[in-house]
Structures are given as structure tokens and as C-alpha cells.
N, C-alpha and C. Protein backbone atom coordinates (compact mmCIF):
# COMPACT_ATOMS: atom_id res chain seq x y z
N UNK A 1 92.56 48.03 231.09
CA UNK A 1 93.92 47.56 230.92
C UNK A 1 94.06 46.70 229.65
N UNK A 2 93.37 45.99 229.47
CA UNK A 2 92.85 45.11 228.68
C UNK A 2 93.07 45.78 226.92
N UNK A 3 92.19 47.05 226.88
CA UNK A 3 92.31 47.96 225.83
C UNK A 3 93.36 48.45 225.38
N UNK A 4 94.20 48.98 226.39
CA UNK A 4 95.52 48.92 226.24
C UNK A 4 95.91 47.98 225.63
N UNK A 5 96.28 47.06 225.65
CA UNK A 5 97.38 46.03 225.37
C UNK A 5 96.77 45.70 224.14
N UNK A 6 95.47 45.51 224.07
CA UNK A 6 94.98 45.05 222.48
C UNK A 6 95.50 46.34 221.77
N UNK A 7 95.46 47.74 221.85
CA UNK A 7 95.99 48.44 221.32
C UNK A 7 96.91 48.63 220.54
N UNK A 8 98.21 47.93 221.59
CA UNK A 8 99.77 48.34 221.29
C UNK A 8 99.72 47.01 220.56
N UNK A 9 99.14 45.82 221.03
CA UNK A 9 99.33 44.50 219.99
C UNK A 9 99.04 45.22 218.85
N UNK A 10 97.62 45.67 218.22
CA UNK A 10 97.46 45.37 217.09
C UNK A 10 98.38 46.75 216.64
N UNK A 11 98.65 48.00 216.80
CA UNK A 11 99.89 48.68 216.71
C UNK A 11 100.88 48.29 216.30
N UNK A 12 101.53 47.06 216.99
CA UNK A 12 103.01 46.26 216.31
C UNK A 12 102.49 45.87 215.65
N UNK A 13 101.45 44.93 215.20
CA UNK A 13 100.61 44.50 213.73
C UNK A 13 101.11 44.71 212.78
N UNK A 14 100.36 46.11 212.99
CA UNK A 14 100.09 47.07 211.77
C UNK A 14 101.77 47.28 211.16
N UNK A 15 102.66 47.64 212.21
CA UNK A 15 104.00 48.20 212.10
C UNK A 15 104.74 47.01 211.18
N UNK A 16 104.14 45.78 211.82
CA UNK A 16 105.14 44.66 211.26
C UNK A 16 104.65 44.22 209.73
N UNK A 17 103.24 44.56 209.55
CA UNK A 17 102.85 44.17 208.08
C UNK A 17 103.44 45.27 207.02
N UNK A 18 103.68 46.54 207.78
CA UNK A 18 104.24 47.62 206.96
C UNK A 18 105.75 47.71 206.39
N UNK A 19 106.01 46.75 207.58
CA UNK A 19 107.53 46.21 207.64
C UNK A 19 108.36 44.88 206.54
N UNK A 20 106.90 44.32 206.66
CA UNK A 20 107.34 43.33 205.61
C UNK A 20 106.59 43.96 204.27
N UNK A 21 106.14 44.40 203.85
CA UNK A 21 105.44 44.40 202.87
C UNK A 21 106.49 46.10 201.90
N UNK A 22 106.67 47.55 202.73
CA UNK A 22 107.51 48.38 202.38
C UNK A 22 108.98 48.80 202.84
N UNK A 23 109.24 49.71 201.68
CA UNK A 23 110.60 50.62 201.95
C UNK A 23 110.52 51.12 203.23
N UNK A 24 111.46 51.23 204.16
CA UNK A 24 110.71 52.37 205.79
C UNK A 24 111.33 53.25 205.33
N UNK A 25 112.65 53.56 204.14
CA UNK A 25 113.18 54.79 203.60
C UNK A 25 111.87 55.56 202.61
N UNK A 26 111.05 54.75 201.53
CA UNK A 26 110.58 55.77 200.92
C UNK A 26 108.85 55.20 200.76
N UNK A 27 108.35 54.58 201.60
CA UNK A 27 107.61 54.26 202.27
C UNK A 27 107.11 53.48 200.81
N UNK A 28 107.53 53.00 199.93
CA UNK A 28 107.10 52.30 198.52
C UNK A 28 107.39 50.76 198.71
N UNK A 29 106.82 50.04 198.01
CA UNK A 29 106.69 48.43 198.03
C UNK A 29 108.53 48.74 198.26
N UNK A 30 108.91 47.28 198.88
CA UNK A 30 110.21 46.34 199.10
C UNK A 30 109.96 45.13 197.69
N UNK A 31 111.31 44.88 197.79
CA UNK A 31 111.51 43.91 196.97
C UNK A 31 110.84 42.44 196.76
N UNK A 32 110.46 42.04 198.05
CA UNK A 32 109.79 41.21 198.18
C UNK A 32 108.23 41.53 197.80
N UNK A 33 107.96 42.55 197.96
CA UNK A 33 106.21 42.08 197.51
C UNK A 33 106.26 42.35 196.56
N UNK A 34 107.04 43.46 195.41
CA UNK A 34 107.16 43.36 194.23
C UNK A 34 107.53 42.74 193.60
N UNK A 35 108.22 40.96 194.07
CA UNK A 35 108.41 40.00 193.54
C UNK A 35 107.34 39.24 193.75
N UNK A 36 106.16 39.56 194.58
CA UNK A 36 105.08 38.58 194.95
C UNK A 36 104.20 39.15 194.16
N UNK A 37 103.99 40.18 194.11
CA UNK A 37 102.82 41.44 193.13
C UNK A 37 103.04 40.98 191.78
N UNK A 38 104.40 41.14 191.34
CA UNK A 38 104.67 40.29 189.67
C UNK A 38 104.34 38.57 189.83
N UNK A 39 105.05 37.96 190.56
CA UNK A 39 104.39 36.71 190.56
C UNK A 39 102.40 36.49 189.92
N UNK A 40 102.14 37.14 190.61
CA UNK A 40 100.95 37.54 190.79
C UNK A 40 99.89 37.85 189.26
N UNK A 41 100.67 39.01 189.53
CA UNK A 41 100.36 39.69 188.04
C UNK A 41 100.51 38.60 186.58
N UNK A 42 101.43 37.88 186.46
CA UNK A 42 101.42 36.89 185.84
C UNK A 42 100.77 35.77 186.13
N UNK A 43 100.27 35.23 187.16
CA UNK A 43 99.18 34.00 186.91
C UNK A 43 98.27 34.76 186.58
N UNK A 44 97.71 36.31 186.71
CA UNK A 44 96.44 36.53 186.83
C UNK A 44 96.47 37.24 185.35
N UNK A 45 97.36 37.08 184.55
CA UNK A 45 97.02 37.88 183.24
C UNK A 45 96.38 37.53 182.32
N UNK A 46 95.67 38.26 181.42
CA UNK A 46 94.31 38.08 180.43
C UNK A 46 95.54 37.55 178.98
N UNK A 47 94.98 36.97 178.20
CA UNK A 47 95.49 36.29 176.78
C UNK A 47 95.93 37.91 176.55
N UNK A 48 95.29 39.13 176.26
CA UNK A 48 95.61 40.46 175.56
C UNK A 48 96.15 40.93 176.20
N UNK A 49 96.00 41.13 177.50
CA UNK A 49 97.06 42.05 178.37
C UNK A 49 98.45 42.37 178.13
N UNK A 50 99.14 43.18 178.33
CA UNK A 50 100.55 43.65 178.17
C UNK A 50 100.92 43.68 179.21
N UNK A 51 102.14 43.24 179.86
CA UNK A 51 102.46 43.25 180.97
C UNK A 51 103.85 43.61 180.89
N UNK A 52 104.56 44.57 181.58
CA UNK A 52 105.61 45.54 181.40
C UNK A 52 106.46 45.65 182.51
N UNK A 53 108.00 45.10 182.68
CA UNK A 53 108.30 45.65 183.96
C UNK A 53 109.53 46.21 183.80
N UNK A 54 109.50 47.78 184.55
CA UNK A 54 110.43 48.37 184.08
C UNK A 54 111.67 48.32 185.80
N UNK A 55 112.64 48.48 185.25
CA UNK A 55 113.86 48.83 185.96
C UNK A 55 114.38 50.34 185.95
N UNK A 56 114.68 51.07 186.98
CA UNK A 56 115.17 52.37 187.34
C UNK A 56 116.73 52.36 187.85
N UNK A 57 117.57 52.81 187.62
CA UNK A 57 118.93 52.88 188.26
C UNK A 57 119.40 54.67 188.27
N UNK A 58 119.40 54.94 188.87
CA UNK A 58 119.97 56.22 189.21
C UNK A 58 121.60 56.44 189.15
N UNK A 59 121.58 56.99 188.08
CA UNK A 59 123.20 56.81 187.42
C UNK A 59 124.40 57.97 188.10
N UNK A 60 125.45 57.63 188.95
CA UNK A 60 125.91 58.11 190.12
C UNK A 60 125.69 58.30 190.95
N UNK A 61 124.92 57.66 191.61
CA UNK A 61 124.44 57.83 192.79
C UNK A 61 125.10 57.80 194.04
N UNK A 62 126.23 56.69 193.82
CA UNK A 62 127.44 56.61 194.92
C UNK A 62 128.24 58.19 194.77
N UNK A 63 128.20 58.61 193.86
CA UNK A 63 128.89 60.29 193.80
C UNK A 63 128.06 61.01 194.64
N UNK A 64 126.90 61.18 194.64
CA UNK A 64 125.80 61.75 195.48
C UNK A 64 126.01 61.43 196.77
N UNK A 65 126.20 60.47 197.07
CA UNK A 65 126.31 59.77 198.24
C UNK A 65 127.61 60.62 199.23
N UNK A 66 128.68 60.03 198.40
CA UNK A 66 130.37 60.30 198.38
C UNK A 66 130.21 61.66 198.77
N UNK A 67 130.07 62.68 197.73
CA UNK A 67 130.19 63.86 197.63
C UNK A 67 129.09 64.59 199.12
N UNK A 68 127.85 64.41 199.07
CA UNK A 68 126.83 65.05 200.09
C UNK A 68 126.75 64.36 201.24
N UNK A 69 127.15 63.06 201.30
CA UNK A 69 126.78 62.44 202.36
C UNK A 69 125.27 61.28 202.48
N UNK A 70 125.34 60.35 203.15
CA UNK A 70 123.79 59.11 203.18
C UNK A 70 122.65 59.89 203.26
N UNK A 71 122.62 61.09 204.42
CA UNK A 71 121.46 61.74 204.89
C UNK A 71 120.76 62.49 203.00
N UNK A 72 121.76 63.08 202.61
CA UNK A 72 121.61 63.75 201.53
C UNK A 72 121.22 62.77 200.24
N UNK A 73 121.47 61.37 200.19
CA UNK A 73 121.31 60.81 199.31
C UNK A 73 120.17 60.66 199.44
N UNK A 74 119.66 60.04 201.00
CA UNK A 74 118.56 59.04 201.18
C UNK A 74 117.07 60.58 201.00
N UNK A 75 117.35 61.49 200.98
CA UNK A 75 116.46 62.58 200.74
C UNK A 75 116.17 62.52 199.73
N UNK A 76 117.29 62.59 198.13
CA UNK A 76 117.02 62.08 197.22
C UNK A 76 116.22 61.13 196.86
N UNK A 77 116.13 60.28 197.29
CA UNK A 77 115.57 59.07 196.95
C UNK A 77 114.01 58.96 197.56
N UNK A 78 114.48 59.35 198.38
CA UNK A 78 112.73 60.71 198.96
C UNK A 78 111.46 61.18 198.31
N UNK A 79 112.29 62.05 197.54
CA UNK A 79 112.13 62.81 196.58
C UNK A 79 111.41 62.22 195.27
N UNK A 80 112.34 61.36 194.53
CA UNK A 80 112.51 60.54 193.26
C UNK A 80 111.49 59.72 193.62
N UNK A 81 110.91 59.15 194.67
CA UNK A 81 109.92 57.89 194.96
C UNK A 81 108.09 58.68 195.25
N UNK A 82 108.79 60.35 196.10
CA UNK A 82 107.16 60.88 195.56
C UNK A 82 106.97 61.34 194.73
N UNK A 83 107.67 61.56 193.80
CA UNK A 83 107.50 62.07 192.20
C UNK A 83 107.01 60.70 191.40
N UNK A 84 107.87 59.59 191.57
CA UNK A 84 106.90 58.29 191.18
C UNK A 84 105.55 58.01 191.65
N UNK A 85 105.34 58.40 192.34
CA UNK A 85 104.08 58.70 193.42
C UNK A 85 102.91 59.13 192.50
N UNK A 86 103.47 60.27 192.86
CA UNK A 86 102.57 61.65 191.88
C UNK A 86 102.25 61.45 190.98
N UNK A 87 103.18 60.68 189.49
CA UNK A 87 103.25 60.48 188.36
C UNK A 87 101.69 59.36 188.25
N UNK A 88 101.94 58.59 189.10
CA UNK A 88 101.25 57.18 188.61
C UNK A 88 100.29 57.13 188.58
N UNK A 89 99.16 57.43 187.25
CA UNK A 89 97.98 57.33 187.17
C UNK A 89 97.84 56.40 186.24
N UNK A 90 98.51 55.29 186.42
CA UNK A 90 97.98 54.58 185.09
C UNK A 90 98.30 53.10 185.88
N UNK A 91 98.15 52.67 187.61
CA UNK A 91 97.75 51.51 187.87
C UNK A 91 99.22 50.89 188.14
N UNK A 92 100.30 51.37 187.71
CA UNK A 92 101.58 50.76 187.84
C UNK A 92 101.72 50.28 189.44
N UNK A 93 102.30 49.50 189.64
CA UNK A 93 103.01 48.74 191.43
C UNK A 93 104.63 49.80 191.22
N UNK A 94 104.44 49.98 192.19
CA UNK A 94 106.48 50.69 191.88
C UNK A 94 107.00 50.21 193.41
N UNK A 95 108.13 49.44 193.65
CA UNK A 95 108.76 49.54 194.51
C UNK A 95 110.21 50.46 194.32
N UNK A 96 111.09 49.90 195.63
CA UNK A 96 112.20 50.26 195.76
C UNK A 96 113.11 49.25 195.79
N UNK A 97 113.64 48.35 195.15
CA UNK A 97 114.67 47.25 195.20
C UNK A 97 115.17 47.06 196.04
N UNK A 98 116.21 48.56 196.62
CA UNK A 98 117.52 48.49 197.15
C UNK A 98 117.91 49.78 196.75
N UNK A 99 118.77 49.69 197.12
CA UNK A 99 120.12 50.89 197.00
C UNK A 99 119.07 52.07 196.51
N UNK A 100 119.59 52.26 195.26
CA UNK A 100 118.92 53.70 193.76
C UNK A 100 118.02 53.01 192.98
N UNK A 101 117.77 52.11 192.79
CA UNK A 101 117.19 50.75 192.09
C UNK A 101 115.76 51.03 192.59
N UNK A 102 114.73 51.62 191.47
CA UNK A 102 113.16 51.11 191.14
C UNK A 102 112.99 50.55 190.43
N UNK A 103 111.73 49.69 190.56
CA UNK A 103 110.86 49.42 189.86
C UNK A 103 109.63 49.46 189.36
N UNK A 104 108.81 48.99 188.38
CA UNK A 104 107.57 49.58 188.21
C UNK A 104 107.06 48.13 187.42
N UNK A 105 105.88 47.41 187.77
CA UNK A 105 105.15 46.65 187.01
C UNK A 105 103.43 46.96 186.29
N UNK A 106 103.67 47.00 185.13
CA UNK A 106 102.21 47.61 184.49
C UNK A 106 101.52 46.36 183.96
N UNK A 107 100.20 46.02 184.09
CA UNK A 107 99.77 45.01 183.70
C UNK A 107 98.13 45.90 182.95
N UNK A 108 97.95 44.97 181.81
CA UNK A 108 96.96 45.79 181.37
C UNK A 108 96.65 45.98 179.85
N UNK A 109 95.57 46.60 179.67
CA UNK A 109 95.34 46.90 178.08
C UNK A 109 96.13 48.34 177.50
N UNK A 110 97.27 47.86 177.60
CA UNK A 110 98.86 49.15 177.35
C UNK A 110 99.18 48.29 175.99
N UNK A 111 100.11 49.26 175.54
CA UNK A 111 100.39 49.36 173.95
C UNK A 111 101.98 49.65 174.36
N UNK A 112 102.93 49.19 173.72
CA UNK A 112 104.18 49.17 173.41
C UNK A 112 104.38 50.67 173.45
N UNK A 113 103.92 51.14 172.52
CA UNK A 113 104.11 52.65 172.34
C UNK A 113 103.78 53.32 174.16
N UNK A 114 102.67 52.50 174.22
CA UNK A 114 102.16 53.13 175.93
C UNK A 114 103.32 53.79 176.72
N UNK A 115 103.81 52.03 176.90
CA UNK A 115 105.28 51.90 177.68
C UNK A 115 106.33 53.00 177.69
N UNK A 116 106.65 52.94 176.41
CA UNK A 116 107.72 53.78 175.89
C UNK A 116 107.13 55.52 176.03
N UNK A 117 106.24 55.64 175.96
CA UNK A 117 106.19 57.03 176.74
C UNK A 117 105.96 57.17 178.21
N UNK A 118 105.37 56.01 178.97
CA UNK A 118 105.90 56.19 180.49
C UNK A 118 107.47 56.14 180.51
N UNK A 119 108.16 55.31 180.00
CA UNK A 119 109.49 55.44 179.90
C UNK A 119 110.14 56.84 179.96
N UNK A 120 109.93 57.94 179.01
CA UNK A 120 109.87 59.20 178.74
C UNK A 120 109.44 60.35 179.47
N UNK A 121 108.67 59.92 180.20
CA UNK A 121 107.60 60.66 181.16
C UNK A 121 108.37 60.47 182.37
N UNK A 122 108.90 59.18 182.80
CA UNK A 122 109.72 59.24 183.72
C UNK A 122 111.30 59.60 183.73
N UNK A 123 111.56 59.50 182.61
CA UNK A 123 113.23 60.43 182.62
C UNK A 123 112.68 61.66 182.82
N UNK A 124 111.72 62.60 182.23
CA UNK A 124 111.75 63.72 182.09
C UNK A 124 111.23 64.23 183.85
N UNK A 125 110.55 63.17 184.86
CA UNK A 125 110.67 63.36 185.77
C UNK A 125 111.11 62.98 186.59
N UNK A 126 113.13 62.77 186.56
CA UNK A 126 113.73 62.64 187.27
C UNK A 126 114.58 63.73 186.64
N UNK A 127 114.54 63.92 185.62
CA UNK A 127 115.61 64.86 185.36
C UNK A 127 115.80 66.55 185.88
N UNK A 128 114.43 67.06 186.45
CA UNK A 128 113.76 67.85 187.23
C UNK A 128 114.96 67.98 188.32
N UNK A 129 115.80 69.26 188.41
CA UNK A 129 116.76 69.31 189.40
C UNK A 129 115.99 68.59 191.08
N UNK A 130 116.65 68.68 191.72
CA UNK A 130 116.18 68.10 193.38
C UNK A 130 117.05 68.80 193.96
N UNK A 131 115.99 69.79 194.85
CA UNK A 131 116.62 70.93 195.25
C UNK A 131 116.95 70.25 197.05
N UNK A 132 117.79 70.49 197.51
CA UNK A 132 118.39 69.88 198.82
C UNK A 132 118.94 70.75 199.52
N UNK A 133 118.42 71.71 200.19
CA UNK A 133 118.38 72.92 201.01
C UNK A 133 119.18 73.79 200.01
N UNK A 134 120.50 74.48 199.85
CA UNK A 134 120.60 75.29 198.87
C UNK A 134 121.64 75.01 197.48
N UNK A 135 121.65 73.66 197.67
CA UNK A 135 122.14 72.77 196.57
C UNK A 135 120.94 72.23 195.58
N UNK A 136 120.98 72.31 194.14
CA UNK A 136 120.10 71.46 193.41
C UNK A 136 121.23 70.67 192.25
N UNK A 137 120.41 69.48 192.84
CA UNK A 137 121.21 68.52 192.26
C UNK A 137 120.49 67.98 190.21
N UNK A 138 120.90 67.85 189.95
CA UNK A 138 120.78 67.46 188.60
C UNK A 138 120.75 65.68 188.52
N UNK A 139 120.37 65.21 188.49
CA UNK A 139 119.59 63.78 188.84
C UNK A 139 119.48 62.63 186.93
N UNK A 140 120.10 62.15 186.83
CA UNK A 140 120.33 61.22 185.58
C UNK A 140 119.64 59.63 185.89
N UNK A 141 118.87 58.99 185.14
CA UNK A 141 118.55 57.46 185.34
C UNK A 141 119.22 56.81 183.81
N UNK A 142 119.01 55.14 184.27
CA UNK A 142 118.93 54.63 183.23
C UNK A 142 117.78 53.30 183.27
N UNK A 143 116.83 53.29 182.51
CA UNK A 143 115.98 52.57 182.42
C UNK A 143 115.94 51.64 181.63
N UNK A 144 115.24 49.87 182.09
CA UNK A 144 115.41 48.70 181.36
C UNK A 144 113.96 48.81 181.44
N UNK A 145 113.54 48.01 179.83
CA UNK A 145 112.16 47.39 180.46
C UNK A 145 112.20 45.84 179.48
N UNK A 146 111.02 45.14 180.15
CA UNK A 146 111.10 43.94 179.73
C UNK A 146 109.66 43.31 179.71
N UNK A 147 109.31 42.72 178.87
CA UNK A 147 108.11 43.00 178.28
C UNK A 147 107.30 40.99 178.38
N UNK A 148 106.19 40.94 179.08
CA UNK A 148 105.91 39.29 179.18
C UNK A 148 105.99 38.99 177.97
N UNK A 149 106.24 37.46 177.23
CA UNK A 149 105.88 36.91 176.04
C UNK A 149 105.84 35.46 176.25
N UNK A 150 105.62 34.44 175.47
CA UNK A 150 105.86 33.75 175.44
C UNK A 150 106.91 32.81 176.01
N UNK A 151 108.30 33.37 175.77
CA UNK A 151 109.37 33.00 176.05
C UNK A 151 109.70 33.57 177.38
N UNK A 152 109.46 34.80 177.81
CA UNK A 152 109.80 35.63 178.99
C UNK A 152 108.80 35.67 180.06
N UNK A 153 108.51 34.44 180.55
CA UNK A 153 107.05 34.29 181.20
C UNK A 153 107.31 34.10 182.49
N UNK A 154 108.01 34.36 183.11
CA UNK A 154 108.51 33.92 184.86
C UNK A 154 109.21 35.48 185.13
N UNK A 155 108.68 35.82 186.61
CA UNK A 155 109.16 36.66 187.15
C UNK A 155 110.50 36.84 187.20
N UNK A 156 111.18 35.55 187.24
CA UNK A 156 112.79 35.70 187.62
C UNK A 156 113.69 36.58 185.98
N UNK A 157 112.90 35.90 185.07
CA UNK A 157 113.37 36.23 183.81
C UNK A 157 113.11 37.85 183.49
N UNK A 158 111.65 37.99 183.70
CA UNK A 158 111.21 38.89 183.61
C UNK A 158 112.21 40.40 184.04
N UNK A 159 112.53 39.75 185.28
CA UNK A 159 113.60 40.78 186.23
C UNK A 159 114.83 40.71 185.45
N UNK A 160 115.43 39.63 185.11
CA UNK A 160 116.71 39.37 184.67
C UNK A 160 116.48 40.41 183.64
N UNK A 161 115.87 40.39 182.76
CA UNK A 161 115.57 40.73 180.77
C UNK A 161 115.97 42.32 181.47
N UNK A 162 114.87 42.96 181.98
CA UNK A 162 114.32 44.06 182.46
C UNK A 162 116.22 44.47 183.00
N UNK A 163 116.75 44.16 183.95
CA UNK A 163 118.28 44.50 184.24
C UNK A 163 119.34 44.27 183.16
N UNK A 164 119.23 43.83 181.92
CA UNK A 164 120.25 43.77 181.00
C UNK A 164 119.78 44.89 180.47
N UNK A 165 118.63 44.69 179.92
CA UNK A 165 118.38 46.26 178.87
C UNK A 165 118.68 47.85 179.94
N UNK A 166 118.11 47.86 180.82
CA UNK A 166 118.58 48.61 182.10
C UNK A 166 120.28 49.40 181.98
N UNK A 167 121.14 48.03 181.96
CA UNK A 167 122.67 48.21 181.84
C UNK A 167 122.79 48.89 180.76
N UNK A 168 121.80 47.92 179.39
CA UNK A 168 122.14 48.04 178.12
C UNK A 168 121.56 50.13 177.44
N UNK A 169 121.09 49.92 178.22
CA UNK A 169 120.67 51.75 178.59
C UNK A 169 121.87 52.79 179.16
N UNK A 170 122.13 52.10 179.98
CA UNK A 170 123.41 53.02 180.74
C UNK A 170 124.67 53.16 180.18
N UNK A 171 124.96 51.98 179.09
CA UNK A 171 126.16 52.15 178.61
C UNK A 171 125.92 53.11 177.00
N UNK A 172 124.83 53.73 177.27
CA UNK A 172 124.05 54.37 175.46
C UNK A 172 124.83 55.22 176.53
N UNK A 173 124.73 56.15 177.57
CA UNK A 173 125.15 57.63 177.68
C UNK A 173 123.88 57.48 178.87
N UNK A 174 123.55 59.17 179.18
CA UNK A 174 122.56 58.86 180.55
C UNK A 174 121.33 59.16 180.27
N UNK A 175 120.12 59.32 180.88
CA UNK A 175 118.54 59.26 180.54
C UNK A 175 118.10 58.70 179.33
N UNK A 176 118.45 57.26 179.01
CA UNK A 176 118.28 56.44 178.06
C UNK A 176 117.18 55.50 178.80
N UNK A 177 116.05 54.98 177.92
CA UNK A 177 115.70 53.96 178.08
C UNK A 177 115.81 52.95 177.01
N UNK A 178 115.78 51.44 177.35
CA UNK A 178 115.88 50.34 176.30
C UNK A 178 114.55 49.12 176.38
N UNK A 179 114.30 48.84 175.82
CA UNK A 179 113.45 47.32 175.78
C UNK A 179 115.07 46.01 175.91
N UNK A 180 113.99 45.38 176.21
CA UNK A 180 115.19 43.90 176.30
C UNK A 180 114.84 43.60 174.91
N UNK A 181 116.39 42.99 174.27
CA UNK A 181 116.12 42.48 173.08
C UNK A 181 116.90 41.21 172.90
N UNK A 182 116.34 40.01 172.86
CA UNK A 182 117.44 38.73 172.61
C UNK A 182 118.73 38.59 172.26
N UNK A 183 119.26 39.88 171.69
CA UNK A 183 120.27 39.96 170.48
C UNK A 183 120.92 40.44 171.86
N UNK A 184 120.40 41.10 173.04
CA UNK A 184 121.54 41.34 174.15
C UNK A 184 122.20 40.53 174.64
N UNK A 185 121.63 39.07 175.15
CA UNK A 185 122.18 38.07 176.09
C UNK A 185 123.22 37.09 174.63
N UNK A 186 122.99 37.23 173.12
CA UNK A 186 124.19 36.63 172.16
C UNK A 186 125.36 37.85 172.75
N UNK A 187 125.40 39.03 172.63
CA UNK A 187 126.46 39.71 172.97
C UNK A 187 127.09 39.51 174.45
N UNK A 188 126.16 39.27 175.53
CA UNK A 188 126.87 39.10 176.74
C UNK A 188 127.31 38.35 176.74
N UNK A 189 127.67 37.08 175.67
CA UNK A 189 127.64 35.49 175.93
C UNK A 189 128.66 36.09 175.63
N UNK A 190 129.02 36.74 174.49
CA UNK A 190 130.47 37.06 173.71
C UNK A 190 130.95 37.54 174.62
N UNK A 191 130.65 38.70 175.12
CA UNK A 191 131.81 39.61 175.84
C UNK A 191 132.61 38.01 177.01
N UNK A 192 131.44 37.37 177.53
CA UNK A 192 132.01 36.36 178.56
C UNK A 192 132.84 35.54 178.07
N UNK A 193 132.67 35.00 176.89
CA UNK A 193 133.63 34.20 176.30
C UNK A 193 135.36 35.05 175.89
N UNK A 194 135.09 35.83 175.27
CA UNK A 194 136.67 37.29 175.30
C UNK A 194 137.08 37.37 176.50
């Protein structure tokens, strides 16, 4: 009897560490440990290391939604998270934010140029129709990334930088990616002040 019950205890365990720690939609890190994983990643980084965190937004996605229905979206997103899956041979953390919203943190002996062709590598594999029983959908992102430095040294920033260039991507047209560039947050100041 005994066996039993240690069973089903450590069972909910297991369920509840899976619970806090992932997506239960696309079974990929939650927001929270990918804010603990970057935390992380930054106390533990080498003087040379490059440390990279990119932002994903899936551009119409509420149309997807609207148009097919949640069941049909959340398949999507299914989809889009084992293809991030598949892709990742190069050590990246990827969660799921929320909503359409990934992320990806690379820490490591990567090269700018590196980045910018995972950047590339991943439009070109989302742009891969997503076939949804006898509908294939045609699938658009827009990607931010934001890069540690000196000045950009805290996770919170890190995230912030990483979601302006992100936007600052989406308003180029669609399967754009951007780096954060200082010269973004003088223009947002403007637009706020107009």
C-alpha cells in the first residue's frame, strides 16, 4: 500500500516540477525559467562569451486564431516549437513566453555574424507552410535580438532591448530580423513626446 502512495506522491512531483518549470501547450521552457536560465546565464558568463537573446513574435496570429479557431492556432504553435526543437544544435534555451511569443537565449563562443544567421535559419524555418489537416497555412515572424554589453547587462533590459528591436522588425514588413540599436529607444522617446 505503502508503494502505492509513494508512487502517485512522487508522480504529482514530477507533474508539478514540469508544471512550474514548462509550456503544458508546447512542452518548451515557461517564462519563468527562461527568466531564471538568463538570470543565470549572465552571472555565469566568461569575459569573451557572447550572449544573445532573441525574441520571436508570430505576425497575425490573432487572424489564425480568428479565422481557424484556438484548437487550430494552438497546433500551430505545436508545430513552430518542434521545429525550434529540431533546429537547435547549437546549445540555445528556447522557451514560450505566452501567447505566439518565443524566445531563445545563446550564451557562448558565437560571433555576431553567428547570431544573425540563426536569425535567418529561423525565419526560413517558420516560413515552411504548416500543413493543418487540409489547410496549409503560410506562417510570417518578426524577430528582435539583443545582445549582453556593458551597458545591457540585466536580464530585465536584456528582454526589454530584445522586444523593441522585435517591434522594430515588424514594422520593416514581415520575416525581418533586427539587433537592438540605442538610436531605437531616442526615437521611441520622440514618437512619446508627439
Amino acid at each position: 500500500m505503502n508503494a502505492i502512495l509513494e508512487q502517485r506522491v512522487a508522480a504529482q512531483v514530477n507533474k508539478l516540477a514540469f508544471l512550474e518549470n514548462q509550456d503544458t501547450l508546447t512542452s518548451l521552457f515557461n517564462r519563468r525559467y527562461f527568466k531564471s536560465s538568463l538570470d543565470n546565464a549572465i552571472a555565469t558568463r566568461l569575459d569573451n562569451d557572447l550572449l544573445a537573446v532573441l525574441l520571436i513574435d508570430v505576425d497575425r496570429f490573432k487572424t489564425i486564431n480568428d479565422s481557424y479557431g484556438h484548437d487550430i492556432g494552438d497546433r500551430v504553435l505545436v508545430e513552430l516549437a518542434n521545429r525550434l526543437t529540431a533546429w537547435n544544435r547549437h546549445g540555445a534555451t528556447i522557451a514560450r513566453l505566452g501567447g505566439d511569443e518565443f524566445a531563445l537565449v545563446f550564451i557562448g563562443k558565437y560571433t555576431r555574424n553567428e547570431i544573425e544567421r540563426f536569425c535567418n535559419e529561423i525565419i526560413g524555418l517558420f516560413s515552411k507552410p504548416v500543413a493543418i489537416g487540409s489547410e496549409s497555412l503560410h506562417i510570417t515572424i518578426s524577430l528582435g535580438a539583443a545582445l549582453y554589453s556593458s551597458v545591457t547587462n540585466d536580464s530585465i533590459n536584456l528582454l526589454k532591448n530584445a522586444d523593441i528591436a522585435m517591434y522594430t522588425a515588424k514594422s520593416q514588413g514581415y520575416n525581418k530580423y533586427q539587433f537592438y540599436d540605442p538610436f531605437f529607444n531616442e526615437r521611441i522617446n520622440k514618437n512619446i513626446e508627439i
